[in-house]
C-alpha atoms as a PDB file:
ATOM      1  CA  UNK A   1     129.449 114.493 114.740  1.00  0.00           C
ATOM      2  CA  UNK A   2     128.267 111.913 116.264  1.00  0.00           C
ATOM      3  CA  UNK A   3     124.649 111.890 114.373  1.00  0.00           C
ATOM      4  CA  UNK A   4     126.800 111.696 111.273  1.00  0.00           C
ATOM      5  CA  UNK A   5     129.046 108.671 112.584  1.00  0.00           C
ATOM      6  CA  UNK A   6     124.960 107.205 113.169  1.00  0.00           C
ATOM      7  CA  UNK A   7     124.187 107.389 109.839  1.00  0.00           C
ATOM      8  CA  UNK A   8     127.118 105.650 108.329  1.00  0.00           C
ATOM      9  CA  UNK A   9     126.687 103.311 110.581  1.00  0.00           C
ATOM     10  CA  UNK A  10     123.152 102.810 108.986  1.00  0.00           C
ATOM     11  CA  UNK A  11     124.178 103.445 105.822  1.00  0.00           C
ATOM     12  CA  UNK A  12     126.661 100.519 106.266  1.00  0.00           C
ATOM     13  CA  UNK A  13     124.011  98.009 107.634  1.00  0.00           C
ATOM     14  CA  UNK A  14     121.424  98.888 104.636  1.00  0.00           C
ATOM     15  CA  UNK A  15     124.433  98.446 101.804  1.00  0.00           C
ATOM     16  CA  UNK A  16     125.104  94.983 103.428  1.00  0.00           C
ATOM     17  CA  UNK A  17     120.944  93.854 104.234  1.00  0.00           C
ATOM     18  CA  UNK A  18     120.110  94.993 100.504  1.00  0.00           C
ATOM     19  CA  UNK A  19     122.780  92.247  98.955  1.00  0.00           C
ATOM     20  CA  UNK A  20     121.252  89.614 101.345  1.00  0.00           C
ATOM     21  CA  UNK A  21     118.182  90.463  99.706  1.00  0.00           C
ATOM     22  CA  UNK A  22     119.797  89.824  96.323  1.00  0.00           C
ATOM     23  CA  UNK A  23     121.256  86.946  97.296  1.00  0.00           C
ATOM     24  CA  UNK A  24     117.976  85.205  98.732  1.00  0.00           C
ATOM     25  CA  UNK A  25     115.829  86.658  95.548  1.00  0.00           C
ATOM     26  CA  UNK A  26     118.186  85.350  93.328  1.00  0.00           C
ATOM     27  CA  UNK A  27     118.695  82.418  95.129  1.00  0.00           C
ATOM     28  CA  UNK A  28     114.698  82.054  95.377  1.00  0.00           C
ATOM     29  CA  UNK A  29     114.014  82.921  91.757  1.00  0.00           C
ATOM     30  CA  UNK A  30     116.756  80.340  90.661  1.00  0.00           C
ATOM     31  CA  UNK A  31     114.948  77.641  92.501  1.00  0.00           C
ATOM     32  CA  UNK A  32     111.641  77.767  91.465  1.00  0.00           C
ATOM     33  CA  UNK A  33     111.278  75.746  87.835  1.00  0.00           C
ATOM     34  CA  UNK A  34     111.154  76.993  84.721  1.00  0.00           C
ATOM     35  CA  UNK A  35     113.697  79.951  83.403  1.00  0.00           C
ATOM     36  CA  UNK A  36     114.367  82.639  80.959  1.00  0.00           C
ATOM     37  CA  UNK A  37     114.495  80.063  78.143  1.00  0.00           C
ATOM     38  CA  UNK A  38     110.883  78.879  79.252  1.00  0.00           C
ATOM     39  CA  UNK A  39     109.602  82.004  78.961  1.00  0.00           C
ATOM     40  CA  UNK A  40     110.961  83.066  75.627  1.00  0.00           C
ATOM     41  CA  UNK A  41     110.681  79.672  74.197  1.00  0.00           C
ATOM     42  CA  UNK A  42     106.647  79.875  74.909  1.00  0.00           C
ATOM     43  CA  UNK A  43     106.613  83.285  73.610  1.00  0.00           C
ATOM     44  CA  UNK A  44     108.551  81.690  69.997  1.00  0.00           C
ATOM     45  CA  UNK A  45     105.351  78.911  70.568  1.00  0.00           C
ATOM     46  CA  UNK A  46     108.014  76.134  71.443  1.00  0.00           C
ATOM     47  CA  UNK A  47     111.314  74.784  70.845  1.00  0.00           C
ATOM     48  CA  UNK A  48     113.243  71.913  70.332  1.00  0.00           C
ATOM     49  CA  UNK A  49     116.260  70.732  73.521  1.00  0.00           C
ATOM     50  CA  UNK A  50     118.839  71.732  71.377  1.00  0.00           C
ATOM     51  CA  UNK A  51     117.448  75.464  70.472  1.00  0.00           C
ATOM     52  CA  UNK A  52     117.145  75.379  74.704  1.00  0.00           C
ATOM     53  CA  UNK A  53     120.155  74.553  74.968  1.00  0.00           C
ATOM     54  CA  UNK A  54     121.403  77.846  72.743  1.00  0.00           C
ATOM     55  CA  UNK A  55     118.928  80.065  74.665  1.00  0.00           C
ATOM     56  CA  UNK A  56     120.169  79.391  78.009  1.00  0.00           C
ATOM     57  CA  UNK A  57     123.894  79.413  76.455  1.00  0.00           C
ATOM     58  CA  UNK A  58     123.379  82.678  75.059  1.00  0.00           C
ATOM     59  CA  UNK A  59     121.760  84.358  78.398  1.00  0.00           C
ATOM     60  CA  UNK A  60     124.929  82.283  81.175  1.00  0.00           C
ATOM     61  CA  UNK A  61     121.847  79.946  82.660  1.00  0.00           C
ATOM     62  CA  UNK A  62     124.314  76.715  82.211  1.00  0.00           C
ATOM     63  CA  UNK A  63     126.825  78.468  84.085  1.00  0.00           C
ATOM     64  CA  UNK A  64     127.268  77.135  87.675  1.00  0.00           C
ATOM     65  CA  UNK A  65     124.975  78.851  90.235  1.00  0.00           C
ATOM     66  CA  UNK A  66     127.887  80.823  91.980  1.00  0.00           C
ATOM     67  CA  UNK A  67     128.658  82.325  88.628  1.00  0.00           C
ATOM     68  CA  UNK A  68     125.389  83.089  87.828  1.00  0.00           C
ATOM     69  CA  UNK A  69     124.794  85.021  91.243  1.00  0.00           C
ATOM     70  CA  UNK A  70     128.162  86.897  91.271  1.00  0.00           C
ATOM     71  CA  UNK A  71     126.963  88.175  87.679  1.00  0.00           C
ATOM     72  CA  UNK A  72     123.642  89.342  88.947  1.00  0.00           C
ATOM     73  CA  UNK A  73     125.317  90.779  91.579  1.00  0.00           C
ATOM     74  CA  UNK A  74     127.387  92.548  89.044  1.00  0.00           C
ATOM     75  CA  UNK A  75     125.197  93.915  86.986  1.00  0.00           C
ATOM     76  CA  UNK A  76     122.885  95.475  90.176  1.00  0.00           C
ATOM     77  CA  UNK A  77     125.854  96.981  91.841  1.00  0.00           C
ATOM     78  CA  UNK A  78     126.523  98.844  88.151  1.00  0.00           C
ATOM     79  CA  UNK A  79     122.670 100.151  88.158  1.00  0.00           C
ATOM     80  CA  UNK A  80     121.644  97.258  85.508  1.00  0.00           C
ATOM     81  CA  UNK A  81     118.797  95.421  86.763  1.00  0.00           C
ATOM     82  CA  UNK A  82     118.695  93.104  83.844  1.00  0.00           C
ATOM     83  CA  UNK A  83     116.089  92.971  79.987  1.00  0.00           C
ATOM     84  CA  UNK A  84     112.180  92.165  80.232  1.00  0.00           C
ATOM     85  CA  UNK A  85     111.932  89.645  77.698  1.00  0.00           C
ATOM     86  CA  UNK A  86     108.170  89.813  77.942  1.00  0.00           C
ATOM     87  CA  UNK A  87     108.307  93.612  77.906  1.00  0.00           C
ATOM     88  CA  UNK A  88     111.115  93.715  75.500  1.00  0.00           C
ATOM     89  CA  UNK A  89     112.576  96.836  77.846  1.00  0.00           C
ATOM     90  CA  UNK A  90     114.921  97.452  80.421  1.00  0.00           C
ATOM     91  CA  UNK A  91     113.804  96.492  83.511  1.00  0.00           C
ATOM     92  CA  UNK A  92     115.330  99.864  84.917  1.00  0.00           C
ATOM     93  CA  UNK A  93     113.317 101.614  82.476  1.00  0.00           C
ATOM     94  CA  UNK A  94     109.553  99.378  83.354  1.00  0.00           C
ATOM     95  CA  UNK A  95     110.340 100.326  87.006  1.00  0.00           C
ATOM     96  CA  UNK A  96     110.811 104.070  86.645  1.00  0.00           C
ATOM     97  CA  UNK A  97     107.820 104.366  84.287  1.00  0.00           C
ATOM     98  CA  UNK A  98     105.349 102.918  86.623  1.00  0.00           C
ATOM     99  CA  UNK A  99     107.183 104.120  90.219  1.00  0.00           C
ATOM    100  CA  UNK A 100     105.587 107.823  90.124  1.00  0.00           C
ATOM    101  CA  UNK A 101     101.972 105.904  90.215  1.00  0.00           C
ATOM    102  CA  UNK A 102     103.009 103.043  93.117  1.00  0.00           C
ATOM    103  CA  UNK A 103     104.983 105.952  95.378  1.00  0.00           C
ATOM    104  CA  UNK A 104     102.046 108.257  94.817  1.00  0.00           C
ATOM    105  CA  UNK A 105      99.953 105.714  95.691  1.00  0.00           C
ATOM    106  CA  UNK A 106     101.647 104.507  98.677  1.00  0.00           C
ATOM    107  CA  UNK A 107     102.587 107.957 100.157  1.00  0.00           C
ATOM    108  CA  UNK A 108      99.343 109.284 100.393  1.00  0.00           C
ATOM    109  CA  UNK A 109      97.665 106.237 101.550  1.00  0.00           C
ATOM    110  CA  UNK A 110     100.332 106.947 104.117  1.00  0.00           C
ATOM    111  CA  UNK A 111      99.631 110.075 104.940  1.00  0.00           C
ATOM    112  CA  UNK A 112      95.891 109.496 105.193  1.00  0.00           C
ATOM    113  CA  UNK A 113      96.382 106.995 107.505  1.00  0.00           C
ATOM    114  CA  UNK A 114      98.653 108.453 110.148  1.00  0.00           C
ATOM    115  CA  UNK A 115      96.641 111.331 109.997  1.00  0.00           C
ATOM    116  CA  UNK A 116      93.054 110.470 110.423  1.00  0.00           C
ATOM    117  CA  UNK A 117      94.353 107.630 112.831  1.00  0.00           C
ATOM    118  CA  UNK A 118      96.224 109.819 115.235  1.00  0.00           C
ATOM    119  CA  UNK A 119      93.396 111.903 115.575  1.00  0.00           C
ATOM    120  CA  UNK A 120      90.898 109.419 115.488  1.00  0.00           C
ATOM    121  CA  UNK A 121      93.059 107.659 118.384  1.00  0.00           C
ATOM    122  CA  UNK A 122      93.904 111.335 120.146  1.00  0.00           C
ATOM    123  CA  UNK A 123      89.911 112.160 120.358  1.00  0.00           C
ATOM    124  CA  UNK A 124      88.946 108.742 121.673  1.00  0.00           C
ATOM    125  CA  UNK A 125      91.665 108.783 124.297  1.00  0.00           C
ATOM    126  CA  UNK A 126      90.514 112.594 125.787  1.00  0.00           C
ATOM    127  CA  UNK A 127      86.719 110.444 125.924  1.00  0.00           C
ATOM    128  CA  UNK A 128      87.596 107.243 126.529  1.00  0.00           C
ATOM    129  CA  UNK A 129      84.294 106.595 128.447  1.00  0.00           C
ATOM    130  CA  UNK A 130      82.009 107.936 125.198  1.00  0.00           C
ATOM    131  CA  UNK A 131      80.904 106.789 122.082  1.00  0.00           C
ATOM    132  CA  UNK A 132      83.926 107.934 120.185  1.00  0.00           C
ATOM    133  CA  UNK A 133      85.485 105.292 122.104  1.00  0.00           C
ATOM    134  CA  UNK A 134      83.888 102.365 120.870  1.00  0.00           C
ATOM    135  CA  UNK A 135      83.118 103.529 117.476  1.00  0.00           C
ATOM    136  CA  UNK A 136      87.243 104.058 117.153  1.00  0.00           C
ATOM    137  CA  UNK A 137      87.482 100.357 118.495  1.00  0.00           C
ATOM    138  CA  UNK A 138      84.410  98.987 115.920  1.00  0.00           C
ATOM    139  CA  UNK A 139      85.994 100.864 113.113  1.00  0.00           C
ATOM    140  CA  UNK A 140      89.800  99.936 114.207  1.00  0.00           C
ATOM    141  CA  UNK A 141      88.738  95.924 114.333  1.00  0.00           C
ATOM    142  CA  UNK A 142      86.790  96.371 110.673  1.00  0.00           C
ATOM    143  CA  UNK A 143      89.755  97.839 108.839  1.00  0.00           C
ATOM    144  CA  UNK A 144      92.068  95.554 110.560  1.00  0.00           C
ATOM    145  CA  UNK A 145      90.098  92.272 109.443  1.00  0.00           C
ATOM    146  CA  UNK A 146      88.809  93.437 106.451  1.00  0.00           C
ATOM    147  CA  UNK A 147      91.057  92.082 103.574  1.00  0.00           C
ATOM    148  CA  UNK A 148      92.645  94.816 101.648  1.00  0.00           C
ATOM    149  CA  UNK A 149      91.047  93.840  98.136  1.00  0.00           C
ATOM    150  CA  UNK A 150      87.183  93.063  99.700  1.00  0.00           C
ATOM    151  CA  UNK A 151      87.354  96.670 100.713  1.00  0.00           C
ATOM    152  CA  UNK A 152      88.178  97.672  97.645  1.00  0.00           C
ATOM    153  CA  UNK A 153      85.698  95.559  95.633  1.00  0.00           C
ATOM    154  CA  UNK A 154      83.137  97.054  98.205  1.00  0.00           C
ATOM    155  CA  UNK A 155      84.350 100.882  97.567  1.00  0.00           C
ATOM    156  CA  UNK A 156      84.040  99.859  93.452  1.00  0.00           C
ATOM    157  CA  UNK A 157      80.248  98.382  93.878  1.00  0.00           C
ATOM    158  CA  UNK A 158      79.122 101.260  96.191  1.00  0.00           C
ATOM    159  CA  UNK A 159      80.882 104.066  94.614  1.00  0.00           C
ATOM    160  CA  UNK A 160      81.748 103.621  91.154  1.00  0.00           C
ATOM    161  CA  UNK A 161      78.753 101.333  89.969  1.00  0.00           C
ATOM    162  CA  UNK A 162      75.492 101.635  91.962  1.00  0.00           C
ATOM    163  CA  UNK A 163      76.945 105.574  92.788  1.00  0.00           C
ATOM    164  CA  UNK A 164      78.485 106.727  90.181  1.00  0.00           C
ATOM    165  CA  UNK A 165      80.974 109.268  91.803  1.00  0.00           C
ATOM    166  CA  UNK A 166      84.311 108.327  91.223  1.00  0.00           C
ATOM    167  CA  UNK A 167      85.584 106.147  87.838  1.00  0.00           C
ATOM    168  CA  UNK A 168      86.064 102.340  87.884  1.00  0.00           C
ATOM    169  CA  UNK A 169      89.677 102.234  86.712  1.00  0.00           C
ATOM    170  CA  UNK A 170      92.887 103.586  85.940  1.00  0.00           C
ATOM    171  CA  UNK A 171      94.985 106.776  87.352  1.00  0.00           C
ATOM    172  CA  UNK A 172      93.302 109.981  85.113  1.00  0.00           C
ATOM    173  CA  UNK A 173      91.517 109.879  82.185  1.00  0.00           C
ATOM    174  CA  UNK A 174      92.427 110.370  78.560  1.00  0.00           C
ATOM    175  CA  UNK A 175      89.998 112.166  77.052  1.00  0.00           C
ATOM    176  CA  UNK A 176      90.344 115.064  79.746  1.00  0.00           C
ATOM    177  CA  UNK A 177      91.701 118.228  78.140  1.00  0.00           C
ATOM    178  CA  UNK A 178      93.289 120.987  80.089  1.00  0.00           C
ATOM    179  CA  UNK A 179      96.393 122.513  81.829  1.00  0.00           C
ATOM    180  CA  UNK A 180      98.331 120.953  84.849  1.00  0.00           C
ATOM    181  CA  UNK A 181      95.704 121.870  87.303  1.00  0.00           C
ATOM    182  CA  UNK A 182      92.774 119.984  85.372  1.00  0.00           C
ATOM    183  CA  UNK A 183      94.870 117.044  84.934  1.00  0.00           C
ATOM    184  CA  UNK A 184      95.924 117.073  88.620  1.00  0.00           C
ATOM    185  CA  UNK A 185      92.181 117.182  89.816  1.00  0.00           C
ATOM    186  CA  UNK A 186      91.329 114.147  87.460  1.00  0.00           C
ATOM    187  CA  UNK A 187      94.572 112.018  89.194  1.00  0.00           C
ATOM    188  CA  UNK A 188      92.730 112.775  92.471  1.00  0.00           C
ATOM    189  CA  UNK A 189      89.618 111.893  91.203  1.00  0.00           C
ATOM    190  CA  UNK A 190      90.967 108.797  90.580  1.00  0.00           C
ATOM    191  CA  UNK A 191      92.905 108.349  93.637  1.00  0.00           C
ATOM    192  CA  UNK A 192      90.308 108.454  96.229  1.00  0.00           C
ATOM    193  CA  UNK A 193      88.681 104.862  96.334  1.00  0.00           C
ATOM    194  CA  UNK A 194      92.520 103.319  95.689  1.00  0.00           C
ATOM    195  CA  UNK A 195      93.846 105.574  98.350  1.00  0.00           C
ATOM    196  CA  UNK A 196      91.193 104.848 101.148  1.00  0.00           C
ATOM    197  CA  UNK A 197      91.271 101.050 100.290  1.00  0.00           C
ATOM    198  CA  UNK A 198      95.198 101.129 100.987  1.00  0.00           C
ATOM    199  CA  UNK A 199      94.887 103.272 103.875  1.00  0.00           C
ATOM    200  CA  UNK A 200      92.064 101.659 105.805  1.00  0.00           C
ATOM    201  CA  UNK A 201      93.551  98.589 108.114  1.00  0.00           C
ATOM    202  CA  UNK A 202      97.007 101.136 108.543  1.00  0.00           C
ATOM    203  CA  UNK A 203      94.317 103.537 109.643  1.00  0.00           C
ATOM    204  CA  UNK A 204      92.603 101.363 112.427  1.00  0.00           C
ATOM    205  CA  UNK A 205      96.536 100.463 113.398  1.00  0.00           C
ATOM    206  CA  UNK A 206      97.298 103.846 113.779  1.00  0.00           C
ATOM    207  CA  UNK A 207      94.111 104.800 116.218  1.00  0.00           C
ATOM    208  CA  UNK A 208      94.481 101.930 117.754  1.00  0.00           C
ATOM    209  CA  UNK A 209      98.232 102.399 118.430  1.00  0.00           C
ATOM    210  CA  UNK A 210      97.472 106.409 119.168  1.00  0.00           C
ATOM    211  CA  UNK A 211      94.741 105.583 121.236  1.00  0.00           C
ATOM    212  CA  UNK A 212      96.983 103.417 123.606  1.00  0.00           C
ATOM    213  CA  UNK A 213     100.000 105.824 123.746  1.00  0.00           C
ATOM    214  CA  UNK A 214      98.163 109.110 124.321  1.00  0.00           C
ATOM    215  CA  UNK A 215      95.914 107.317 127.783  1.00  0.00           C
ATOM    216  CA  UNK A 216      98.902 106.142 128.741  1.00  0.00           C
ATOM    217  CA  UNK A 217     100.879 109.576 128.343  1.00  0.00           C
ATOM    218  CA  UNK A 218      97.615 111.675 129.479  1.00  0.00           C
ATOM    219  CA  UNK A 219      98.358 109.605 133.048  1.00  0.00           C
ATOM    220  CA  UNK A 220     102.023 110.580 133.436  1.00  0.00           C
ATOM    221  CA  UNK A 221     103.052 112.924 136.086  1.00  0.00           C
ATOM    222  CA  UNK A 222     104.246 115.344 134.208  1.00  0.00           C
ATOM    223  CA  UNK A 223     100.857 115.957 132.363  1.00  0.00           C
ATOM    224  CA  UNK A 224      99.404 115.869 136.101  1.00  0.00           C
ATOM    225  CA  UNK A 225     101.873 118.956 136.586  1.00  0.00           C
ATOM    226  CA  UNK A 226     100.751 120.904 133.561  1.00  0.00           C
ATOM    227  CA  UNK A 227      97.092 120.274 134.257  1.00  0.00           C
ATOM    228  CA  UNK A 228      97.498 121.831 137.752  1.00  0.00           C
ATOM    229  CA  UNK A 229      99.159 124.880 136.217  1.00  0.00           C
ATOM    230  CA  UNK A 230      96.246 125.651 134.554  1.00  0.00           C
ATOM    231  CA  UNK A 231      96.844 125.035 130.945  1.00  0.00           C
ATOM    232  CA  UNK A 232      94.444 124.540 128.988  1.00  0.00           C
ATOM    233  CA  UNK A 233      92.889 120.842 127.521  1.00  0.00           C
ATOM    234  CA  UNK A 234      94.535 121.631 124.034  1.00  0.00           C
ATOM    235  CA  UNK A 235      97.688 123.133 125.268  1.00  0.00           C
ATOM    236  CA  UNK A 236      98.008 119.742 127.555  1.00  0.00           C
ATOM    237  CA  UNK A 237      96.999 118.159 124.714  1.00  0.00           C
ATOM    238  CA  UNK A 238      99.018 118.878 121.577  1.00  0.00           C
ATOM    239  CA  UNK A 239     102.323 120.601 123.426  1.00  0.00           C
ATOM    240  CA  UNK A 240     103.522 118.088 126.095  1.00  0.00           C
ATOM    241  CA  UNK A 241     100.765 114.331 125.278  1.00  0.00           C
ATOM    242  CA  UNK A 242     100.902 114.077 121.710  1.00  0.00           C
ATOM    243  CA  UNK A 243     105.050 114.848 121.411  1.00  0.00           C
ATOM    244  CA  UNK A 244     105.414 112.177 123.248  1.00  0.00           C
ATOM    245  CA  UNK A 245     102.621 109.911 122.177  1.00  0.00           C
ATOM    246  CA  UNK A 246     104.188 109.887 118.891  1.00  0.00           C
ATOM    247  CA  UNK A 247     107.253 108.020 119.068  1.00  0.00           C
ATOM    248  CA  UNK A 248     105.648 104.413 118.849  1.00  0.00           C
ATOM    249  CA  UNK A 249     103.107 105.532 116.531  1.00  0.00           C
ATOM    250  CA  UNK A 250     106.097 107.050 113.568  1.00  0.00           C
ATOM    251  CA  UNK A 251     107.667 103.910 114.303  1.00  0.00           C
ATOM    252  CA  UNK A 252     104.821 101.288 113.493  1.00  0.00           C
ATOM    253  CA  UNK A 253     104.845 103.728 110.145  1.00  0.00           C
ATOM    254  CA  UNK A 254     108.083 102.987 109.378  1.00  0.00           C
ATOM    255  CA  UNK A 255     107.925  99.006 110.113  1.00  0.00           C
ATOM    256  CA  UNK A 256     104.440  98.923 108.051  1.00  0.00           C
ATOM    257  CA  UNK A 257     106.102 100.197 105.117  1.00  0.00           C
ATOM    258  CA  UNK A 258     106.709  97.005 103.702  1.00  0.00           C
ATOM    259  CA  UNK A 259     103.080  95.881 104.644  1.00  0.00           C
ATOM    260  CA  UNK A 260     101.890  99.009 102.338  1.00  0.00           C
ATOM    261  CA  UNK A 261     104.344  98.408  99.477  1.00  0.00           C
ATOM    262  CA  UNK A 262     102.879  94.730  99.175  1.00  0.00           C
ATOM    263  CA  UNK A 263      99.192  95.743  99.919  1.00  0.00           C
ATOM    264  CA  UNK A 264      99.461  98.348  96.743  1.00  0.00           C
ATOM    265  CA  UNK A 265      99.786  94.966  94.769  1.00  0.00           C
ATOM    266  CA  UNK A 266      96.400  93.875  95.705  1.00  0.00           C
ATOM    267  CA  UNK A 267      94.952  97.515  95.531  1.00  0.00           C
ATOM    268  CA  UNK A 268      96.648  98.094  92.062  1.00  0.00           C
ATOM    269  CA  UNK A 269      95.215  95.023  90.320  1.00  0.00           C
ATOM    270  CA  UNK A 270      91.524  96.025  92.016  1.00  0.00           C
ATOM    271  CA  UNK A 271      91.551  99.585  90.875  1.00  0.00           C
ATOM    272  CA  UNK A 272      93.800  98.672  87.222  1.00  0.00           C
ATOM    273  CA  UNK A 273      96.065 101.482  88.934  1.00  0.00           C
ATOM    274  CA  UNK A 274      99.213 101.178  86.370  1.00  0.00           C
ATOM    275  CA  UNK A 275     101.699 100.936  89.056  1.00  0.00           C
ATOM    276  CA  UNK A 276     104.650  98.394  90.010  1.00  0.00           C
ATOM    277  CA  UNK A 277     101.671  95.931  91.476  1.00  0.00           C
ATOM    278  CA  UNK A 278     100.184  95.782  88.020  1.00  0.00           C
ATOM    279  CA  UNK A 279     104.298  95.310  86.417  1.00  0.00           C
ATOM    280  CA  UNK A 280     104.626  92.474  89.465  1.00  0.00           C
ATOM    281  CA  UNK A 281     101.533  90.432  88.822  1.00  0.00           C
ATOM    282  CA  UNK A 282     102.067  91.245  84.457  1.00  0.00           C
ATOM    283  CA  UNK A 283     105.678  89.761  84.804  1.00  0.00           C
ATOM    284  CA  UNK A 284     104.541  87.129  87.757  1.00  0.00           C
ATOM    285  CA  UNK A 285     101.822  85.308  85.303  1.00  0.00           C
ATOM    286  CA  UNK A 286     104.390  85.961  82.236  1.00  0.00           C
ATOM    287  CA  UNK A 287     107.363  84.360  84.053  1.00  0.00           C
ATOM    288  CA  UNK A 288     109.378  87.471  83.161  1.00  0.00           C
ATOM    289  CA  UNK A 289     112.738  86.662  85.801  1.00  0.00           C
ATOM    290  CA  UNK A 290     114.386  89.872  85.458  1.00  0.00           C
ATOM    291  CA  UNK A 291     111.270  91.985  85.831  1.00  0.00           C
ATOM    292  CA  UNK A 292     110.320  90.216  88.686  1.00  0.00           C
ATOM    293  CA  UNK A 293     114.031  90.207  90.885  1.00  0.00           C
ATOM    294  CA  UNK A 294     114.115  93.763  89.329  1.00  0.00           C
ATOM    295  CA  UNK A 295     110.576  94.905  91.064  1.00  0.00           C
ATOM    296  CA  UNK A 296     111.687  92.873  94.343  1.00  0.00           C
ATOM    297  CA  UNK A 297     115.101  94.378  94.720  1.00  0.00           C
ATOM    298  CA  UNK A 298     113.765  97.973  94.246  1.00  0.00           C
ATOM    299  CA  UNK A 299     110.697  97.335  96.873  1.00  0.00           C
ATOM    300  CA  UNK A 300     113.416  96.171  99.209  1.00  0.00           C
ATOM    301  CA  UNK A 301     115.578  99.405  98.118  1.00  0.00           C
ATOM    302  CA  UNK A 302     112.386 101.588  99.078  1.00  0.00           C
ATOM    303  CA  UNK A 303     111.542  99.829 102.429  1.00  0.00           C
ATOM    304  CA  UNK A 304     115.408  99.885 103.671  1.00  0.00           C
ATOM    305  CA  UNK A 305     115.137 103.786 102.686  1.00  0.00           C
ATOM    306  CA  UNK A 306     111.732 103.994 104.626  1.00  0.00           C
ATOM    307  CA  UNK A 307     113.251 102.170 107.356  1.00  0.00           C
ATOM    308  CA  UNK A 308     116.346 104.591 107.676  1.00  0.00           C
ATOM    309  CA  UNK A 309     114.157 107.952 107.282  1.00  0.00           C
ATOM    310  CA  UNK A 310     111.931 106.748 110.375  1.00  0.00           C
ATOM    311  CA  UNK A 311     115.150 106.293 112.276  1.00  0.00           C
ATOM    312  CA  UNK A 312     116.184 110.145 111.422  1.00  0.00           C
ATOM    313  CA  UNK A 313     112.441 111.147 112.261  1.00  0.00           C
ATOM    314  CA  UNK A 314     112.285 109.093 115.438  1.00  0.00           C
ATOM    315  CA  UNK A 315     115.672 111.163 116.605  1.00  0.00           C
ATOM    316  CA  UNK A 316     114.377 114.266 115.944  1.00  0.00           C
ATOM    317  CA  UNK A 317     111.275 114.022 117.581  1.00  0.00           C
ATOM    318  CA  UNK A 318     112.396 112.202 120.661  1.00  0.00           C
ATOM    319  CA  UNK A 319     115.288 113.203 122.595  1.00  0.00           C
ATOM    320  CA  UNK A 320     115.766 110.166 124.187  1.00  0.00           C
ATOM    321  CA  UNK A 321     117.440 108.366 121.319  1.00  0.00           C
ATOM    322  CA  UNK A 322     119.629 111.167 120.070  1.00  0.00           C
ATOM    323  CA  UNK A 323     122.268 109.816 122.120  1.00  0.00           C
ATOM    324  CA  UNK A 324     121.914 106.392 121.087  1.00  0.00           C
ATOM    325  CA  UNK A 325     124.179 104.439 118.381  1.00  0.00           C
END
């Protein structure tokens, strides 16, 4: 019971952080010049005040702010994120279409990066007097410095241009014939330059962060105790360290979701991977408002999610917060 009385009470505080979210996007998007009339008057090549004046009539910008916000508001809570007027779309409809390629994206840069880093970080800390040690440590401070889109420029020139192995651009190719299998081969084709780019400075977090947990854990008493039992290195190892090496690392995940959301912007406008980055920066440099508080309130919709599933993960792995509220 009370796990479930947890999650309402998590439920409750996501429901209430994702309308402040609205509220400051809104409030954000309304203060930065130019509107919807701007945008659709440039697209018409210009217009006279008094065809302006119509425009923002017709679409409630002369209402008072308050009015304006409560109508937003509205429209949100009743699953309408707004109309793309450079898209000529629903927004709901742009953000669906491209969300399979971002999430993709996202989860198995994800993925690759928890994994290789905890066992990047897990090996260095069982020889942290060899040279796994400091080549964890070079390789953790290069991904960490090194800005998301130089790597991936970097990856392009080495591996798409002077070594032709993987293609420049896009998420599959169209001229590839076949069944579900062939066309799922030719998405991870394309996948593996975007996915280590994204992956690389969560990567050198992750061993970094792993690294630190497990030689502290590996010098608790209690791995002392199992040592003198006789278990083996690898039993010591993966059933009593890493358990409870974990904890910190899952939740670093779960904070850096955010960080990986906003890095596929960068990674998505290298690679021309037609995901939300690509909608974001389109509707950014077209001054498209409703695409753009559309794509914001669903990222924050997507970390708040994140953010709750790492709390549920975090309680199931370590006992000592199942009893916390």
């Amino acid at each position: 019971m009370a796990i479930f009385m947890t999650i309402l009470q998590r439920l409750t505080y996501a429901a209430l952080l994702l309308i402040a979210v609205l509220v400051l996007n809104f409030t954000m998007m309304n203060l930065a010049p130019g509107d919807v009339a701007d945008t659709i008057a440039a697209s018409m090549g210009g217009a006279d005040a008094e065809l302006m004046d119509k425009i923002r009539a017709e679409y409630g910008l002369d209402q008072p702010f308050i009015v304006q916000l409560g109508a937003y508001i509205g429209r949100v809570l009743s699953f309408d994120l707004g109309y793309s007027y450079f898209y000529n779309a629903p927004v709901t409809e742009l953000i669906f279409e491209r969300l399979p390629a971002t999430l993709l994206l996202v989860i198995a840069a994800q993925v690759l990066a928890l994994v290789i880093g905890v066992l990047l970080g897990v090996f260095s800390a069982r020889h942290p007097n060899g040279v796994a040690n400091y080549f964890v440590t070079l390789f953790a401070l290069f991904g960490y410095a090194a800005p998301v889109f130089w790597t991936g420029i970097l990856l392009l020139i080495g591996f798409s241009l002077k070594i032709p192995l993987f293609p420049v651009a896009g998420m599959s190719d169209v001229t590839i014939e076949g069944g579900f299998f062939v066309k799922a081969l030719d998405i991870a084709h394309h996948m593996v330059l975007p996915v280590i780019t994204l992956g690389s400075i969560f990567l050198a977090l992750y061993s970094r962060l792993s690294r630190a947990s497990m030689l502290e854990v590996l010098g608790s008493d209690y791995v002392r105790t199992a040592k003198a039992k006789g278990l083996s290195p690898r039993e010591v190892t993966l059933k009593h360290a890493l358990k409870n090496a974990l904890p910190p690392v899952v939740t670093l995940a779960g904070l850096q979701f955010s960080a990986v959301i906003s890095g596929a912007v960068l990674v998505e406008t290298v690679f021309s991977w037609p995901g939300l980055g690509q909608l974001a920066l389109t509707s950014i440099l077209a001054r498209d408002t409703p695409t753009i508080l559309g794509i914001l309130f669903f990222s924050a919709l997507v970390v708040i999610i994140g953010n709750l599933l790492t709390d549920l993960v975090m309680r199931m792995i370590d006992p000592r917060v199942r009893g916390r509220a």
